[in-house]
Protein backbone atom coordinates (compact mmCIF):
# COMPACT_ATOMS: atom_id res chain seq x y z
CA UNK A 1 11.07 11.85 8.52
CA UNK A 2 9.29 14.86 8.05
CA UNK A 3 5.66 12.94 7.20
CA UNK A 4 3.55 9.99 6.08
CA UNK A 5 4.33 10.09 2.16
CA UNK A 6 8.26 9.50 3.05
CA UNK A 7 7.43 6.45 4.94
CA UNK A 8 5.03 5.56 1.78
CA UNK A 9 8.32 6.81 -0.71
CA UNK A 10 10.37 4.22 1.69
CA UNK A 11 7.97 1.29 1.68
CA UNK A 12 7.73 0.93 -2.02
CA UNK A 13 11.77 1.21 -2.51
CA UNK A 14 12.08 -1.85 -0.50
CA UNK A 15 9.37 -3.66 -2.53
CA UNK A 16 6.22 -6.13 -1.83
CA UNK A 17 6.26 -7.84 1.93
CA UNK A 18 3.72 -10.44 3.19
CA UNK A 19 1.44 -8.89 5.87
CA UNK A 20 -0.91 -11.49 6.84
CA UNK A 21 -3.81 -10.14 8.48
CA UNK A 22 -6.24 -11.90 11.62
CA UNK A 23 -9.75 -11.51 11.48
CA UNK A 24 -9.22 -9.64 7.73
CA UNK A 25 -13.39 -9.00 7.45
CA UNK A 26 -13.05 -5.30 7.71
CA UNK A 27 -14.10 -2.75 4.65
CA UNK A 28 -10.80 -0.64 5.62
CA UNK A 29 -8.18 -3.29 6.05
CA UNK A 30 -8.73 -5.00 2.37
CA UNK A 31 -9.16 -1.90 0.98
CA UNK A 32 -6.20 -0.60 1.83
CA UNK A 33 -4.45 -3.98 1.71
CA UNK A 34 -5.87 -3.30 -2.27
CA UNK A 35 -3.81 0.08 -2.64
CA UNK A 36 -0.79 -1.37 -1.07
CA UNK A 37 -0.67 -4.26 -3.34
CA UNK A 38 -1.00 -1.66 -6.26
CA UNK A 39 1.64 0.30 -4.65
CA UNK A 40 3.91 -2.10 -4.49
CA UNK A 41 4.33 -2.30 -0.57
CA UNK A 42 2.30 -5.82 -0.09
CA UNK A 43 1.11 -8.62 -0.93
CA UNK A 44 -2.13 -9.83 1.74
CA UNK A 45 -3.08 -13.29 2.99
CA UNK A 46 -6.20 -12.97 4.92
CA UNK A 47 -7.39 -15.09 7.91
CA UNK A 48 -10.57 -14.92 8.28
CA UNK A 49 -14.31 -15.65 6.94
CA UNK A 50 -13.65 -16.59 3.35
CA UNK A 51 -17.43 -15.86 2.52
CA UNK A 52 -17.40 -12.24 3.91
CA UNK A 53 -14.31 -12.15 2.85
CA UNK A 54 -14.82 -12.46 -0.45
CA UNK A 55 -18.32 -10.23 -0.67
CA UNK A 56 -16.51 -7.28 0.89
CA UNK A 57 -14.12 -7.44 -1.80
CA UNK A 58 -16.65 -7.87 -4.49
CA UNK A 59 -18.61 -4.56 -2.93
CA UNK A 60 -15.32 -3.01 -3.26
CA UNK A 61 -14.95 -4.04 -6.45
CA UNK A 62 -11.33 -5.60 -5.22
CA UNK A 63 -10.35 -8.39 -7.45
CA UNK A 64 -10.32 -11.65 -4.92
CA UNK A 65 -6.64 -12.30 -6.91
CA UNK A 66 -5.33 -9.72 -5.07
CA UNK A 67 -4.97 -12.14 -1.83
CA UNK A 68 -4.55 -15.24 -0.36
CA UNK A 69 -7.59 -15.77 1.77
CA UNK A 70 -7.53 -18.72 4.62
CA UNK A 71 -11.04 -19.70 6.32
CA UNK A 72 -10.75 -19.89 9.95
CA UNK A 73 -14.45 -20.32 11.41
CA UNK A 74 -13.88 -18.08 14.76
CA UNK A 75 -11.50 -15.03 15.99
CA UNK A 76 -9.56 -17.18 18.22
CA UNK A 77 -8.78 -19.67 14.93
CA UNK A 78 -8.19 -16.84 12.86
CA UNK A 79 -5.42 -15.15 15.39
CA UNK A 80 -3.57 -18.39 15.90
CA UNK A 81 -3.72 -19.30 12.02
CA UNK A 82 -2.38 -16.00 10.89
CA UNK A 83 0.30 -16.02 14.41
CA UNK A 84 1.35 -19.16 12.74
CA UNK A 85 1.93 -18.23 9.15
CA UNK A 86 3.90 -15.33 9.84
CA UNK A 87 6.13 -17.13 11.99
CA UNK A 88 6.74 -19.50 8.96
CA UNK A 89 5.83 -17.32 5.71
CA UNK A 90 5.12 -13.96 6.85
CA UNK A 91 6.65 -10.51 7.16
CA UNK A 92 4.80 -8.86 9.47
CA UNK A 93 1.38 -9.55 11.29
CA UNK A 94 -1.86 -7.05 10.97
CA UNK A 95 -4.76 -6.48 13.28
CA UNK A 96 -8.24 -6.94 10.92
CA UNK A 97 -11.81 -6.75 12.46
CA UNK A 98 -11.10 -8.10 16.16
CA UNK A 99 -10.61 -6.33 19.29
CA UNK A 100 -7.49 -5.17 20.94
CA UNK A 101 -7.84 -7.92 24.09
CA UNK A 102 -8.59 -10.58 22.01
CA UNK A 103 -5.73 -10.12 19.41
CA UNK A 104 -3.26 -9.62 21.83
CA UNK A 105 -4.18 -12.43 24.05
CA UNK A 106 -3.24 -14.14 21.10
CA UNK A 107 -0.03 -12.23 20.41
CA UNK A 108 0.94 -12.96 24.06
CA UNK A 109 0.23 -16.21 24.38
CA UNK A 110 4.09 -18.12 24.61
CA UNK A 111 2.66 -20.92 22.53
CA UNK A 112 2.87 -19.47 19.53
CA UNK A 113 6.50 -17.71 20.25
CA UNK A 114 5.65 -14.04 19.08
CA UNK A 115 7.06 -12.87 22.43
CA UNK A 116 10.71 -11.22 22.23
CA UNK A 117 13.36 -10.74 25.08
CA UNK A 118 12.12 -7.53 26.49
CA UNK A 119 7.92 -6.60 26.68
CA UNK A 120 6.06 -5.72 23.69
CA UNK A 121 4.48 -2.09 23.43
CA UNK A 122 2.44 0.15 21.00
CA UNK A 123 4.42 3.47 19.25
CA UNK A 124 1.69 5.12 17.52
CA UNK A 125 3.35 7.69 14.36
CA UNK A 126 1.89 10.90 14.09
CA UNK A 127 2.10 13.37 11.17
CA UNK A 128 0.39 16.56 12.15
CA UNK A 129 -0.09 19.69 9.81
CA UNK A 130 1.54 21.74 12.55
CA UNK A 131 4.45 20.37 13.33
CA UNK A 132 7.66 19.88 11.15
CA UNK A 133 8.13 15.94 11.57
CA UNK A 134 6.81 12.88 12.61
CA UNK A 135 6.39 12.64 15.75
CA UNK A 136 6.03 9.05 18.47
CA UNK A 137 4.01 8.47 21.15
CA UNK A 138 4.41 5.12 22.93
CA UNK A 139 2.28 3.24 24.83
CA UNK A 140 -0.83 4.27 24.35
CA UNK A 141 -2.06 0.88 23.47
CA UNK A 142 -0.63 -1.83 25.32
CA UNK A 143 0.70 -1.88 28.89
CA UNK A 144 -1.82 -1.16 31.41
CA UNK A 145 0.39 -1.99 34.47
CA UNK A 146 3.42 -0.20 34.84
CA UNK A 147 6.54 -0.26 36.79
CA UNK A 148 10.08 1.05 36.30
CA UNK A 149 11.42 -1.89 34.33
CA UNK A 150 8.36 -1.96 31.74
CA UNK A 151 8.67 1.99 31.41
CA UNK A 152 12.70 1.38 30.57
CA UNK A 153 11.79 -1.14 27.84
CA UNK A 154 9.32 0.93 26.53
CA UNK A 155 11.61 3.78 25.90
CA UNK A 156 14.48 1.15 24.68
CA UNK A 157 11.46 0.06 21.90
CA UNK A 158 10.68 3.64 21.08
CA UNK A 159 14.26 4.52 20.47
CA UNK A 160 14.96 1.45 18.57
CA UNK A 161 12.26 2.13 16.34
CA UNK A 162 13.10 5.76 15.80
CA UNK A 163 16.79 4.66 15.30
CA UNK A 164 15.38 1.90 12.40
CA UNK A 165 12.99 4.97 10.71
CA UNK A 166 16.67 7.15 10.32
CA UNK A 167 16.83 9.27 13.29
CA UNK A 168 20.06 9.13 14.40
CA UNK A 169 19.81 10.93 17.79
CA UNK A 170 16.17 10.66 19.17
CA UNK A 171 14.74 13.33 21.38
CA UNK A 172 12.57 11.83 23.81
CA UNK A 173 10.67 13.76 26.43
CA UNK A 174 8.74 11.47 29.62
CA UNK A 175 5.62 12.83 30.03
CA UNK A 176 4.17 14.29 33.13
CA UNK A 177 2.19 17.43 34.63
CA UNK A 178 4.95 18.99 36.08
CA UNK A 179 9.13 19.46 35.39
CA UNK A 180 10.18 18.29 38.68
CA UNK A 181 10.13 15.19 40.83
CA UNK A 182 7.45 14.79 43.33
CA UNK A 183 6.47 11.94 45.27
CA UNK A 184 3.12 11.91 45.50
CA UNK A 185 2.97 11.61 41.12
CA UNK A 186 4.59 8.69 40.25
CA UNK A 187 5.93 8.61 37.61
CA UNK A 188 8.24 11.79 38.59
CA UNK A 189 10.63 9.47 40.00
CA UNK A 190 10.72 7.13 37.26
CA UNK A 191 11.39 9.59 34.72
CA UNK A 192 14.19 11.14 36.48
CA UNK A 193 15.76 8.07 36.77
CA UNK A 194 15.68 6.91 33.34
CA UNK A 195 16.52 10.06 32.45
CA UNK A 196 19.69 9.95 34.20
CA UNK A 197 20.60 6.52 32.83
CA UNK A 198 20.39 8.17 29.43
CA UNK A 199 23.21 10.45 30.60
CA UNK A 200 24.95 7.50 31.37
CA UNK A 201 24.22 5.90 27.91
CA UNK A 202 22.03 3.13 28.72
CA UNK A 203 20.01 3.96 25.78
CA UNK A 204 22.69 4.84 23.37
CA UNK A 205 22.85 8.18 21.20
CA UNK A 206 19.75 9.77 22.19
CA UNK A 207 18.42 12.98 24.56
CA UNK A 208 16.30 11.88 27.18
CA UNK A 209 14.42 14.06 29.24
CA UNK A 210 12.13 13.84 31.88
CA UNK A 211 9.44 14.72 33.71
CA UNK A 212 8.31 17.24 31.27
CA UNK A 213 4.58 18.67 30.61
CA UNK A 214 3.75 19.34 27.44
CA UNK A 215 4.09 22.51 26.72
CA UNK A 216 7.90 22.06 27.61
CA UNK A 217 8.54 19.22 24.90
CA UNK A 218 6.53 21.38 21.89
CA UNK A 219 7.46 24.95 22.95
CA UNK A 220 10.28 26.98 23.46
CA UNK A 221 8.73 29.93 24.75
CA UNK A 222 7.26 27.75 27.61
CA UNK A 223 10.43 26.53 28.60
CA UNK A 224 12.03 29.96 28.57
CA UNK A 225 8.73 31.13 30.90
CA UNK A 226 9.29 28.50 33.06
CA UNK A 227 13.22 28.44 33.36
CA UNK A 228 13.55 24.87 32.11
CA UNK A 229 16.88 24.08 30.43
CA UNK A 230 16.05 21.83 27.61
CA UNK A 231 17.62 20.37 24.56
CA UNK A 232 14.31 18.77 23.14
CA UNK A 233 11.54 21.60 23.56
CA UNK A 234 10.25 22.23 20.80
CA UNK A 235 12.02 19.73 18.32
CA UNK A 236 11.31 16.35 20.36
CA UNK A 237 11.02 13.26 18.52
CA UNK A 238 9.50 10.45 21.05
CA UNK A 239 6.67 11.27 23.77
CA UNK A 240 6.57 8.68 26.17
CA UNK A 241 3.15 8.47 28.51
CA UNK A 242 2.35 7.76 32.14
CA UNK A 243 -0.19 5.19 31.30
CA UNK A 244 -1.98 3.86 28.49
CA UNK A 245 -5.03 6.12 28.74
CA UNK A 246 -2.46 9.18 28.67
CA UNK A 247 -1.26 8.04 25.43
CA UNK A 248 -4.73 6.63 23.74
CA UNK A 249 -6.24 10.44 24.71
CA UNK A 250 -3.44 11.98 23.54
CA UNK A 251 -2.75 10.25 20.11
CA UNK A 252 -6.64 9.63 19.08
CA UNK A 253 -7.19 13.61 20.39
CA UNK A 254 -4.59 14.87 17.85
CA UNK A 255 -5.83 12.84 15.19
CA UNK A 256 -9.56 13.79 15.75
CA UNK A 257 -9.11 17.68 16.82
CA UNK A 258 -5.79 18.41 15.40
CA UNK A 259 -5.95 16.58 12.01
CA UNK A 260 -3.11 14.45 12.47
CA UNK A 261 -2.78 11.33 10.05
CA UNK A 262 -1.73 8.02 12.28
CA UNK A 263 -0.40 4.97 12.23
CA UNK A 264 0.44 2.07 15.00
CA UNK A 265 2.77 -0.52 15.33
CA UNK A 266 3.80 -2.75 18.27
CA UNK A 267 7.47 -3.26 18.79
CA UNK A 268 9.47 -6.02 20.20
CA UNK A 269 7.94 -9.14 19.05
CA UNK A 270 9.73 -11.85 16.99
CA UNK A 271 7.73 -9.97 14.14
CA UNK A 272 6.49 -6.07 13.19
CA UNK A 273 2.65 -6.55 14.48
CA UNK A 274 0.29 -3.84 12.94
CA UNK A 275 -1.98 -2.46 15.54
CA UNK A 276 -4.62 0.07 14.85
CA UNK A 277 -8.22 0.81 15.76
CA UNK A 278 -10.94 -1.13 14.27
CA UNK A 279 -12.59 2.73 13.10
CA UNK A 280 -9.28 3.42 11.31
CA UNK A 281 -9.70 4.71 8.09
CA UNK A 282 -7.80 2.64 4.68
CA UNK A 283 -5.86 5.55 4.45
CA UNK A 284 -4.55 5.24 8.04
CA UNK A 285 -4.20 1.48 7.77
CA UNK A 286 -2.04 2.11 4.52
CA UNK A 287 0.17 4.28 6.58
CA UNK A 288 0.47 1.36 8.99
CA UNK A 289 1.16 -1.19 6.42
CA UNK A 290 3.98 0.58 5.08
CA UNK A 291 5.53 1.05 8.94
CA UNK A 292 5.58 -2.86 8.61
CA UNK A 293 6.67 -2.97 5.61
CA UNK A 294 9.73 -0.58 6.89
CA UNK A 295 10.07 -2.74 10.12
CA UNK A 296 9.80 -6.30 8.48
C-alpha cells in the first residue's frame, strides 16, 4: 500500500460498515463520520450526549439522519453502551471525545468480552511524503509494561495486520539505539530472540530483524557505513518500539515535523477498535475509519 487514498480506494469497494462510536461529542469524529457516510465507507451510531450531539451536527451543518444517536448520560455509560452494540450490531468500535485510560478500561474490562486470545495493542499507519509506502509503528499507544511474551504478541498483531492490508512478506525491524545485543538495554535481548524465532518461522512469511536503530531500518547507506547486513534497510514495512513513549514520540513527531498523515487502530480484540487522539483532525479520523472498515 503505497498511501492513505488506497486504503480510502479499498474501504469504499467493500461498502458501508457500522462503526459505532463512545463518547461521539467531538467536532472531528462526526464530521468525518459525515464524509465517510457520503463515501460510502460507514454508516455511524453515536453513544453519547444526544443534545450536544445533535448541536454539533447542526453547527456543522450535518444532517442528524446521517446517524443513529444513543443518549448515555456519562463516559463510563457511553463506553459500555457502544462495547455492547458492537458486540451485537456493530462492525468495528471508535474512540469519540474520551480519554485513552478511560476508553480502554472499558475495552479491557472481561465483562463485556472485547478481549481476544493474545493482548491487545495499538499499530498506528503512517503515510509520509518521503517515503514510498505506508509504513507501521506498533505500540505506541497501549502497553506500558513490557516483557518478552507481550513484545512477541505485539509483533504477531503487527504482522497479522500487515498480512490483512496485502503485504505478503512484512519487513519488520525491532527498534533500539544500537545493532547489537547488550545487557545493560533491554530490550537487546528480546529483539534478538524474537528475531531468531522468525528464522525459525514462528511468525510465518515475514523478515524480522532486530535490534536495529533507525537509521539502519530507513537507510541503506547507514547500514553499508556501519557493516550491518540487512534485508529490510531501507524498504521496512513494520517498526516495532521499546516502549510506548518510543512509539507515541515517534509516530506523533513524524506527523507534526515530517507531515505524515496517520491513522490508529488496536488489534486483537473480538472487534477492529479505532484509536486515535482526541486532537486528531476529520481527515485523520477518516483515514482511521476506513482501516476499520478494512479490518471489520
Amino acid at each position: 500500500m503505497k498511501d492513505f487514498q488506497e486504503l480510502l480506494t479499498k474501504a469504499k469497494k467493500r461498502g458501508k460498515k457500522c462503526c459505532v462510536v463512545a463518547c461521539a461529542e467531538d467536532f472531528p469524529t462526526i464530521e468525518a463520520l459525515h464524509y465517510a457516510q457520503k463515501e460510502n465507507i460507514a454508516t455511524g451510531v453515536l453513544f453519547g450526549d444526544r443534545m450536544r450531539i445533535e448541536k454539533i451536527a447542526e453547527s456543522l451543518k450535518i444532517p442528524l439522519t446521517d446517524f443513529v444517536i444513543h443518549h448515555a448520560g456519562s463516559e463510563a455509560e457511553a463506553v459500555s453502551g457502544a462495547i455492547d452494540f458492537v458486540k451485537q450490531n456493530g462492525d468495528f468500535l471508535m474512540k469519540g471525545q474520551i480519554n485513552t485510560a478511560n476508553f480502554l478500561k472499558g475495552i479491557l474490562d472481561e465483562k463485556h468480552g472485547l478481549r481476544g486470545e493474545r493482548i491487545l495493542s495499538h499499530v498506528a499507519l503512517l503515510s509520509l511524503p518521503s517515503y514510498h509506502k505506508v509504513l507501521f509503528i506498533s505500540d505506541g499507544g497501549m502497553n506500558t509494561d513490557l516483557d518478552l511474551r507481550r513484545k512477541i504478541d505485539i509483533v504477531k498483531n503487527a504482522i497479522e495486520l500487515a498480512r490483512f492490508l496485502g503485504i505478503g512478506q512484512p519487513k519488520v525491524a525491532l527498534l533500539s539505539a544500537i545493532e547489537r545485543v547488550n545487557l545493560n538495554i533491554s530490550e537487546t535481548l528480546d529483539w534478538a530472540i524474537i528475531t531468531r524465532m522468525g528464522e525459525q518461522g514462528e511468525f510465518g512469511d515475514a523478515i524480522i530483524e532486530g535490534p536495529l536503530a533507525l537509521d539502519i531500518a530507513f537507510s541503506t547507506q547507514s547500514a553499508q557505513i556501519k557493516k550491518v547486513a540487512s534485508r529490510v534497510s531501507g524498504d521496512v514495512d513494520i517498526l516495532i518500539v521499546p516502549s510506548i513513549a518510543t512509539g507515541n514520540i515517534l509516530a506523533k513527531g513524524l506527523q507534526y515535523l515530517g507531515g505524515a498523515k496517520i491513522c490508529g487502530i488496536i488489534v486483537g480484540a473480538k472487534r477492529p477498535v479505532v484509536m486515535l487522539s482526541r486532537a486528531d483532525t476529520p481527515e485523520t479520523k477518516l483515514f482511521s475509519i476506513a482501516l476499520g472498515n478494512l479490518a471489520a
